[in-house]
C-alpha atoms as a PDB file:
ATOM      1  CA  UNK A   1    -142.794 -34.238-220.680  1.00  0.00           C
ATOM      2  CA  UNK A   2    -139.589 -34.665-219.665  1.00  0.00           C
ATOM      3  CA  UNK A   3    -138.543 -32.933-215.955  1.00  0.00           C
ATOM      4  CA  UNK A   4    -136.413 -29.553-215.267  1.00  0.00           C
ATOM      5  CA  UNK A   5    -134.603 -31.025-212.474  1.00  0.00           C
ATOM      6  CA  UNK A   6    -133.606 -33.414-210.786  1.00  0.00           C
ATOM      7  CA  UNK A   7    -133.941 -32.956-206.716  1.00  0.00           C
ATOM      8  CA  UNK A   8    -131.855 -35.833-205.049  1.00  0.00           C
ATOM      9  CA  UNK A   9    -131.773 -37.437-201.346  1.00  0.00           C
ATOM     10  CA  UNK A  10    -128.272 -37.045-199.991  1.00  0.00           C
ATOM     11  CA  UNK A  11    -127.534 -39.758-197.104  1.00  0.00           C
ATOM     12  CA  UNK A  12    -127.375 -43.379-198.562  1.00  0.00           C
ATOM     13  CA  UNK A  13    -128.598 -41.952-201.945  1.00  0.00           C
ATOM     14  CA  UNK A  14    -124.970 -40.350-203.034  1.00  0.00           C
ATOM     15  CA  UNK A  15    -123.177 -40.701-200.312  1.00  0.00           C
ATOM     16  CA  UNK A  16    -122.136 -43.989-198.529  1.00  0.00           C
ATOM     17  CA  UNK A  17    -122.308 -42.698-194.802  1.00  0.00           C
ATOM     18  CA  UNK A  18    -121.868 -46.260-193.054  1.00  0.00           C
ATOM     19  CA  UNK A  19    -118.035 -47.057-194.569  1.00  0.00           C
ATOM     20  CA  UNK A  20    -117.289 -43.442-193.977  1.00  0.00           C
ATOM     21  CA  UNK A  21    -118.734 -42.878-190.401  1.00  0.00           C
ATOM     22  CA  UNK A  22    -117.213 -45.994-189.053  1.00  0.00           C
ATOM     23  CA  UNK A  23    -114.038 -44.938-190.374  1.00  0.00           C
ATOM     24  CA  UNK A  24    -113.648 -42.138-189.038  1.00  0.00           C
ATOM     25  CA  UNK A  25    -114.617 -43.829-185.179  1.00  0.00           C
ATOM     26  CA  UNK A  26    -113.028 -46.178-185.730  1.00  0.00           C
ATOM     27  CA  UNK A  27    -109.483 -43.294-186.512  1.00  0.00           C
ATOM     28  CA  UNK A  28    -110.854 -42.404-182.990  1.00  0.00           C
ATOM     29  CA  UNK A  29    -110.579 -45.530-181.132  1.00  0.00           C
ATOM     30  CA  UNK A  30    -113.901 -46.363-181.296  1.00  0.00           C
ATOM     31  CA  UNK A  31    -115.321 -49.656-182.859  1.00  0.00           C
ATOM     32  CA  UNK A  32    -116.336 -47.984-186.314  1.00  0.00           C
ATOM     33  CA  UNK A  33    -119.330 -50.306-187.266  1.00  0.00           C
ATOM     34  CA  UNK A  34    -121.048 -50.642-184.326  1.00  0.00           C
ATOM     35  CA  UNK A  35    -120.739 -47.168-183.410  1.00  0.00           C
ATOM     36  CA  UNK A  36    -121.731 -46.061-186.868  1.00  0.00           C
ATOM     37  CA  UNK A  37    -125.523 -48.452-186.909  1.00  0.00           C
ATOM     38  CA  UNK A  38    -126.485 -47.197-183.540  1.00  0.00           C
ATOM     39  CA  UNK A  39    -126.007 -43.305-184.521  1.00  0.00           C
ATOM     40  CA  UNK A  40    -127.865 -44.304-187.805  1.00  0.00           C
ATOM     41  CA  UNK A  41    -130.469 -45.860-185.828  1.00  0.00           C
ATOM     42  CA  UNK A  42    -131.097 -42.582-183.705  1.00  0.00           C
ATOM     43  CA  UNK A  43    -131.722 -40.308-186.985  1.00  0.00           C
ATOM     44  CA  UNK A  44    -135.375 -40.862-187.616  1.00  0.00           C
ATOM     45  CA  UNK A  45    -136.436 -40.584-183.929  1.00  0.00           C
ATOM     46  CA  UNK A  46    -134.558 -37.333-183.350  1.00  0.00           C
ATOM     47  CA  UNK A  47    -136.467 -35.860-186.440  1.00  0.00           C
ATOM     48  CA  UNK A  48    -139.634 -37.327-185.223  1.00  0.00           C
ATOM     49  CA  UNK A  49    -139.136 -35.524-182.153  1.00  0.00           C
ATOM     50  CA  UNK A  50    -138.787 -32.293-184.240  1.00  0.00           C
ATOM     51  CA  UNK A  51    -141.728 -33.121-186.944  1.00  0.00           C
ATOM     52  CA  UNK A  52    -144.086 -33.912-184.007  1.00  0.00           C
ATOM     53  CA  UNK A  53    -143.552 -30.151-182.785  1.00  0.00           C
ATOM     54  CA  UNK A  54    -141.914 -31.216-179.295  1.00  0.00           C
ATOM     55  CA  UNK A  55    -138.568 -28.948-179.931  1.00  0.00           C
ATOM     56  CA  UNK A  56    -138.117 -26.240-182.030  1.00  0.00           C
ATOM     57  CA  UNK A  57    -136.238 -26.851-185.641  1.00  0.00           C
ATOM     58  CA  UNK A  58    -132.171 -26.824-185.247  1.00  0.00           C
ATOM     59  CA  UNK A  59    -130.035 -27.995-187.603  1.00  0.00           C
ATOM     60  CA  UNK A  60    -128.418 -31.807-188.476  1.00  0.00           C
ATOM     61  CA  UNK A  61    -125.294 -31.290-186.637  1.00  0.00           C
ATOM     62  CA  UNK A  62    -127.180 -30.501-183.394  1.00  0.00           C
ATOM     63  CA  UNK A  63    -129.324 -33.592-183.711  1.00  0.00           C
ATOM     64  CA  UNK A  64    -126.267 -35.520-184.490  1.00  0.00           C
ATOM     65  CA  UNK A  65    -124.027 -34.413-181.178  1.00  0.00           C
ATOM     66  CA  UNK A  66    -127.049 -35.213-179.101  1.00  0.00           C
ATOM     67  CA  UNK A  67    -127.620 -38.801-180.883  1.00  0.00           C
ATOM     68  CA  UNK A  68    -123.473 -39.224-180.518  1.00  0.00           C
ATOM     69  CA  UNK A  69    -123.301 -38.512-176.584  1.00  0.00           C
ATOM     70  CA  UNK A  70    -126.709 -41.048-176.419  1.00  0.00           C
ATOM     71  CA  UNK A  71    -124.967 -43.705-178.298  1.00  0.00           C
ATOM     72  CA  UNK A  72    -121.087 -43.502-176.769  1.00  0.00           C
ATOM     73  CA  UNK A  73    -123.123 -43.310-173.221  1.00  0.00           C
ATOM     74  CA  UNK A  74    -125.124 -46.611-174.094  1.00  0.00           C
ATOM     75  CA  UNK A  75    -122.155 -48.293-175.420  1.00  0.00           C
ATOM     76  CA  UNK A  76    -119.930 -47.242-172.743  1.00  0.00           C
ATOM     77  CA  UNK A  77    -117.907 -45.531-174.619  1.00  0.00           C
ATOM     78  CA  UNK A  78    -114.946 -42.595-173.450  1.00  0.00           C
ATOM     79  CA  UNK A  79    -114.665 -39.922-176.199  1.00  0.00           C
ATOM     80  CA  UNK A  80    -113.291 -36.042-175.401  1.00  0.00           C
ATOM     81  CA  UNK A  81    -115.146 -33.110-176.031  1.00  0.00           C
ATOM     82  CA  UNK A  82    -113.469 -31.918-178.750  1.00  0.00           C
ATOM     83  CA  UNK A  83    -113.261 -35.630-180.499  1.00  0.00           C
ATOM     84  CA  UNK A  84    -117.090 -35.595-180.533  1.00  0.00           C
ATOM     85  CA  UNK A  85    -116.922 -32.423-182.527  1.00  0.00           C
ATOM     86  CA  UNK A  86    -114.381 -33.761-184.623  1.00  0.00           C
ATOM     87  CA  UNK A  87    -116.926 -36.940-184.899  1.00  0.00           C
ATOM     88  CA  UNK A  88    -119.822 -35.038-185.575  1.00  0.00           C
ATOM     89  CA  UNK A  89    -118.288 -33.178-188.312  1.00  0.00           C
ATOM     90  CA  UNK A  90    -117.542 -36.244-190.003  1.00  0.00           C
ATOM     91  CA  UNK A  91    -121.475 -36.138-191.411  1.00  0.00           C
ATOM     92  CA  UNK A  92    -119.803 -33.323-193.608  1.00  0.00           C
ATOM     93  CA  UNK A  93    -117.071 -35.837-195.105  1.00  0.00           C
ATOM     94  CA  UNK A  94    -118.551 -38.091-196.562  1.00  0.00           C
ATOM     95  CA  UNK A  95    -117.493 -40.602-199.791  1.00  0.00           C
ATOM     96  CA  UNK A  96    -119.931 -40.369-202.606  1.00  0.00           C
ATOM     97  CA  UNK A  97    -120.350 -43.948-203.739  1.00  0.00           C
ATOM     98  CA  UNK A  98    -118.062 -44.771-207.121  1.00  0.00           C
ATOM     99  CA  UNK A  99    -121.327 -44.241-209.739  1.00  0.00           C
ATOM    100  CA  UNK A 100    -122.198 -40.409-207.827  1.00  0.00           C
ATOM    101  CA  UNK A 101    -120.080 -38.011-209.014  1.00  0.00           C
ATOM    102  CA  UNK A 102    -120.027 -39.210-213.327  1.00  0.00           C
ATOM    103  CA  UNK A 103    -123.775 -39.588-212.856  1.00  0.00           C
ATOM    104  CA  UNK A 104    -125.078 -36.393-211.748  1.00  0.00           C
ATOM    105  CA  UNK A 105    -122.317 -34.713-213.580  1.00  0.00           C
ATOM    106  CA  UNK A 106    -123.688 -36.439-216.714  1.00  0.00           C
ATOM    107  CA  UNK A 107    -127.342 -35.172-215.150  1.00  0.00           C
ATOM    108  CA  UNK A 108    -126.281 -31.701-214.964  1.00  0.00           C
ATOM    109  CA  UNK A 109    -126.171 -31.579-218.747  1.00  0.00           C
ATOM    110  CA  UNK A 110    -129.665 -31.478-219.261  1.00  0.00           C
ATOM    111  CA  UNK A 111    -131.116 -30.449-215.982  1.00  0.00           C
ATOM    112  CA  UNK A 112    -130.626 -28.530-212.860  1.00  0.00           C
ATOM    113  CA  UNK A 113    -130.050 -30.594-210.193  1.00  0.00           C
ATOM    114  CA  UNK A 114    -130.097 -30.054-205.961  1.00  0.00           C
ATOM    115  CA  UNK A 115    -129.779 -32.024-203.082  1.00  0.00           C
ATOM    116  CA  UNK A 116    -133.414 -32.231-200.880  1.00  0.00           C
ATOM    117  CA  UNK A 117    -131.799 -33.450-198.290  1.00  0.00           C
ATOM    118  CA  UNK A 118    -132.361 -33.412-194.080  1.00  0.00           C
ATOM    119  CA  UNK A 119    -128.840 -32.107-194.171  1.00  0.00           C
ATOM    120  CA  UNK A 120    -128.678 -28.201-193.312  1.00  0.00           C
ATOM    121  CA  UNK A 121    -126.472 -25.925-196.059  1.00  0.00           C
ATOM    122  CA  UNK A 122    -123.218 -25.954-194.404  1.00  0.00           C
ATOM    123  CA  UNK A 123    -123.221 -29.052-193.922  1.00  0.00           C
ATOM    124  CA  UNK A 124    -124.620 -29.632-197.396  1.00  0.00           C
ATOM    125  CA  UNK A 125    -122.016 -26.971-199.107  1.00  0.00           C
ATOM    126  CA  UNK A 126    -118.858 -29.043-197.190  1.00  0.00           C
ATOM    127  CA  UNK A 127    -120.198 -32.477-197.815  1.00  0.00           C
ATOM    128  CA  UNK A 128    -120.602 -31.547-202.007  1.00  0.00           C
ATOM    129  CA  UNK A 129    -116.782 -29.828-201.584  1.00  0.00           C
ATOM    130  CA  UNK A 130    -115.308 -33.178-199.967  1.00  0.00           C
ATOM    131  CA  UNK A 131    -117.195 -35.670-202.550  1.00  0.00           C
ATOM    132  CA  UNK A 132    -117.495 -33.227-205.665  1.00  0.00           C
ATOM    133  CA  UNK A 133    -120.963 -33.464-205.898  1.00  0.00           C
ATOM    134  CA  UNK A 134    -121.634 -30.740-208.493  1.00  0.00           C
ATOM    135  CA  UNK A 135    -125.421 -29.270-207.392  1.00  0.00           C
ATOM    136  CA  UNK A 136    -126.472 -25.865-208.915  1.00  0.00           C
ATOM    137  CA  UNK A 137    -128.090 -25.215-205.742  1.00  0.00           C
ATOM    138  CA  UNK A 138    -128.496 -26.376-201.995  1.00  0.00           C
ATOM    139  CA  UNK A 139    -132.060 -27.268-201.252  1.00  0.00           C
ATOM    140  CA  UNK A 140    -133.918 -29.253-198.944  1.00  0.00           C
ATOM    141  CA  UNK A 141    -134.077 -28.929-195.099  1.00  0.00           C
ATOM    142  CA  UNK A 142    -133.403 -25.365-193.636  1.00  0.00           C
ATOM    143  CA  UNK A 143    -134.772 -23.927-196.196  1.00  0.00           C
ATOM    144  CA  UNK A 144    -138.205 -25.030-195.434  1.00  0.00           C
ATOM    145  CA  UNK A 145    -137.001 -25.493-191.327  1.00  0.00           C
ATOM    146  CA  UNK A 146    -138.789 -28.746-191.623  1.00  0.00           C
ATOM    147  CA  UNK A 147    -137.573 -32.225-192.443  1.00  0.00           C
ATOM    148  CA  UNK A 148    -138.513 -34.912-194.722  1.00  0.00           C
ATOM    149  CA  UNK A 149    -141.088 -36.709-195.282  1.00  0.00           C
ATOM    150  CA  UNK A 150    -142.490 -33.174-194.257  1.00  0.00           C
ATOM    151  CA  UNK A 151    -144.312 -31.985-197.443  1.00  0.00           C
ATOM    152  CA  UNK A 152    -142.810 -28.165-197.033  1.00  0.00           C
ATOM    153  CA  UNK A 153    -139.284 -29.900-197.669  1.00  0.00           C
ATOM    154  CA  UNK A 154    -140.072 -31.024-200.978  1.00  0.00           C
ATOM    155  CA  UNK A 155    -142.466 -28.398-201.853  1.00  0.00           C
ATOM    156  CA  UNK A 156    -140.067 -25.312-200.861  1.00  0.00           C
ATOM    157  CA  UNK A 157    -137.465 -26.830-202.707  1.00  0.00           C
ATOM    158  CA  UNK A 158    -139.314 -27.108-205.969  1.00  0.00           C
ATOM    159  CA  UNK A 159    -140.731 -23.335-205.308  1.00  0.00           C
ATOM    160  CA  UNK A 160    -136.878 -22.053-204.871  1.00  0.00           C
ATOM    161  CA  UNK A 161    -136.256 -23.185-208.408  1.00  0.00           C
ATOM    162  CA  UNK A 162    -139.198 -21.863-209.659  1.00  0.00           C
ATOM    163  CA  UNK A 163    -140.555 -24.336-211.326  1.00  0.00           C
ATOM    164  CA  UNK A 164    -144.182 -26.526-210.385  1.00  0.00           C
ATOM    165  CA  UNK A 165    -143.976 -29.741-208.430  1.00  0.00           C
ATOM    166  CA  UNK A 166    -144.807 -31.938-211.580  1.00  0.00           C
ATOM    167  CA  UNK A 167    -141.462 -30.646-213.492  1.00  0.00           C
ATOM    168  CA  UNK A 168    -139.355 -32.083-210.744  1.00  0.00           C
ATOM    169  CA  UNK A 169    -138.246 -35.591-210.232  1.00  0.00           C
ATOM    170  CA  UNK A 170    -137.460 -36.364-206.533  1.00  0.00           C
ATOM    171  CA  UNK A 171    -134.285 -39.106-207.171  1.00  0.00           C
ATOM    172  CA  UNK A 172    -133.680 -41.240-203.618  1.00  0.00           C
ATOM    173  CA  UNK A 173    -132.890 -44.786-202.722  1.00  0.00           C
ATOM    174  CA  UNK A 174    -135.536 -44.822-199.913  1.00  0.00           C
ATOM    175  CA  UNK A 175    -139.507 -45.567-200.505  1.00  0.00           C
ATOM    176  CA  UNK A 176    -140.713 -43.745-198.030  1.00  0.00           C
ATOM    177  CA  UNK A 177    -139.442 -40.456-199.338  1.00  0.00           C
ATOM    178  CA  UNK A 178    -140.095 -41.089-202.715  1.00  0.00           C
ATOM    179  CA  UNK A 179    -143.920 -41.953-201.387  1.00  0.00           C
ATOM    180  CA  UNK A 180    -144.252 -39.055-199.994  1.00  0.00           C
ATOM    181  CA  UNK A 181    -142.518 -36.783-202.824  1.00  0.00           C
ATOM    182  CA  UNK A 182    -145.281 -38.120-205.162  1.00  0.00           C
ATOM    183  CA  UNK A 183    -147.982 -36.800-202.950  1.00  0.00           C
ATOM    184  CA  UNK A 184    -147.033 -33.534-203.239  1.00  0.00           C
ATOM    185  CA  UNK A 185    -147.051 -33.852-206.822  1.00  0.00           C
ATOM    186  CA  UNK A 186    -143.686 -34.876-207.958  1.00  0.00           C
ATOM    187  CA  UNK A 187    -141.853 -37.308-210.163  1.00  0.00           C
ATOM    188  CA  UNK A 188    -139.684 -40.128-208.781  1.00  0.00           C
ATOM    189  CA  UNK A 189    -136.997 -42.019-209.353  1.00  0.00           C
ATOM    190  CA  UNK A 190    -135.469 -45.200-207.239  1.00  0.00           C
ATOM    191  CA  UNK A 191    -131.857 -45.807-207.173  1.00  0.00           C
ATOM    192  CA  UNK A 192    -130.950 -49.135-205.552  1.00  0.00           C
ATOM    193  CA  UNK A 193    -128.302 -48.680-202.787  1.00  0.00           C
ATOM    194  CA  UNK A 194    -128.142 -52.485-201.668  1.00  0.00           C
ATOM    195  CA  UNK A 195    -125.205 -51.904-199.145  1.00  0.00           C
ATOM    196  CA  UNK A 196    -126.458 -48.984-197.410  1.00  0.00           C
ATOM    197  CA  UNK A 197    -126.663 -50.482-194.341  1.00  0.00           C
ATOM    198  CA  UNK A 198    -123.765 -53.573-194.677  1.00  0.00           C
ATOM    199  CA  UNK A 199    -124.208 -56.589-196.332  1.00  0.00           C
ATOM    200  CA  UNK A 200    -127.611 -57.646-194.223  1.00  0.00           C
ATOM    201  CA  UNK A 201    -129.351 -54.823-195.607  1.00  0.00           C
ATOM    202  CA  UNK A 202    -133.033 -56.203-195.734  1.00  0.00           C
ATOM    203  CA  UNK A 203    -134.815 -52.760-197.020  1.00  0.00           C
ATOM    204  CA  UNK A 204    -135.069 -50.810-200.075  1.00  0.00           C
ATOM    205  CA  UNK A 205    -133.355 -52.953-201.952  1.00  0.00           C
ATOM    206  CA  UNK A 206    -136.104 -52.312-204.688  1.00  0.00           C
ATOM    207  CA  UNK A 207    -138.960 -49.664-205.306  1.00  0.00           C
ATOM    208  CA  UNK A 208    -141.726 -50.814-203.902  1.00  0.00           C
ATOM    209  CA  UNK A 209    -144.601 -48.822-205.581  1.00  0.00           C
ATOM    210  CA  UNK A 210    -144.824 -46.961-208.819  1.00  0.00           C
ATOM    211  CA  UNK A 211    -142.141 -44.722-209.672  1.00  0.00           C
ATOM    212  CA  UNK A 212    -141.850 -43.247-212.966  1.00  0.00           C
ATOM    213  CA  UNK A 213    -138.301 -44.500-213.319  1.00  0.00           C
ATOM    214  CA  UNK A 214    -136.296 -47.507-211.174  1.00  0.00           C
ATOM    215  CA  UNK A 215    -132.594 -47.568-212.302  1.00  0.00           C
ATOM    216  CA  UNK A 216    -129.238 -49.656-210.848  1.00  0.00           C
ATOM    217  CA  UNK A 217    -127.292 -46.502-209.922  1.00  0.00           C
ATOM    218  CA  UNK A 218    -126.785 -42.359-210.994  1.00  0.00           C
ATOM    219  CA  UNK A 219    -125.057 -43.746-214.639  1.00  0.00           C
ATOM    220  CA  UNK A 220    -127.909 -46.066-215.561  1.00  0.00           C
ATOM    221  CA  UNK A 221    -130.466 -43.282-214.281  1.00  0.00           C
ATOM    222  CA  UNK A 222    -128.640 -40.738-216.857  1.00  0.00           C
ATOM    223  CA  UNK A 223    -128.943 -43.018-219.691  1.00  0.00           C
ATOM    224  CA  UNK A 224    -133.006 -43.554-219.076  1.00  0.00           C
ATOM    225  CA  UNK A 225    -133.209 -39.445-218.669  1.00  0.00           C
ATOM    226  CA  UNK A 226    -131.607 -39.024-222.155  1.00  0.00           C
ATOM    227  CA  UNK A 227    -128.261 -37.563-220.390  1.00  0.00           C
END
């Protein structure tokens, strides 16, 4: 049985936030690379922090300012108040990589298809305006207040669209959260994003378990989904 839609990662997955965060430090002054790996590298212990129940939910963009003070203040790195909101907003500018937007487009055809993402709906709504990511709905995070690999992320987002967790297919270029989307019951799908992380990218490169469907990029996965 074929799915009803198609619920896709966000960060890495259709969007290539490495290029486009050390751009825009780097149209700052900053070294853009460097600056951009050691925010990345902050992400999954600021959510652990909320998953674990130490601080209340808040949205990316909070998470994000704190991370960018930590990293600028490790690096020893001079940055204005208002160019660290300026920096912080660039998590809502993000380029899609060149297979994103004629994939899911193609996708859309024959099935609904949202974001699940950590990302919180503005930021979502902004970063699908600047890339022209065409979702028929923003999912994922706040509407669950929770973050992924967090069960109620993937579950709440299946519920909004009324449908059952086994008529979804979770689409992401990371194993974990395609592990942990199959526990709560839905399909998956791997997308290989090689360069995520540069050229040394050692991870993901391949799905590591079962998935119902593996595929090169968003134009490949269309053509195995019959779209």
């Amino acid at each position: 049985m074929s799915p009803k839609a198609l619920l896709f990662d966000v960060f890495g997955t259709c969007v290539d936030w490495r290029t486009s965060i050390a751009r825009a430090a780097a149209a700052l002054g900053l070294p853009g690379e460097p600056v951009a790996d050691a925010w990345r590298a902050r992400y999954q212990p600021q959510l652990d922090t909320v998953r674990r129940g130490e601080r209340e939910w808040v949205v990316l963009d909070v998470l994000h300012r704190e991370a960018l003070d930590d990293v600028l203040d490790t690096l020893g790195l001079e940055l204005g108040e208002a160019e660290r909101d300026e920096l912080t907003r660039a998590w809502h500018r993000l380029d899609p990589w060149p297979d994103t937007v004629a994939g899911l487009t193609r996708l859309k055809r024959r099935y609904a298809i949202a974001p699940c993402s950590n990302g919180h709906i503005a930021q979502s709504v902004n970063l699908a305006r600047y890339a022209g990511l065409p979702w028929d709905a923003i999912l994922g995070a706040e509407i669950a207040r929770a973050y992924k690999p967090q069960p109620e992320v993937y579950l709440a987002s299946v519920a909004a669209l009324g449908i059952e967790p086994a008529e979804a297919m979770m689409v992401a270029a990371h194993n974990g959260d395609l592990v942990a989307a199959a526990a709560c019951g839905l399909r998956t799908a791997f997308v290989a994003r090689p360069r995520e992380y540069g050229p040394g990218q050692q991870s993901d490169l391949r799905a590591d378990g079962d998935v119902d469907v593996e595929a090169a990029d968003f134009l490949a996965l269309a053509d195995a989904l019959g779209a």
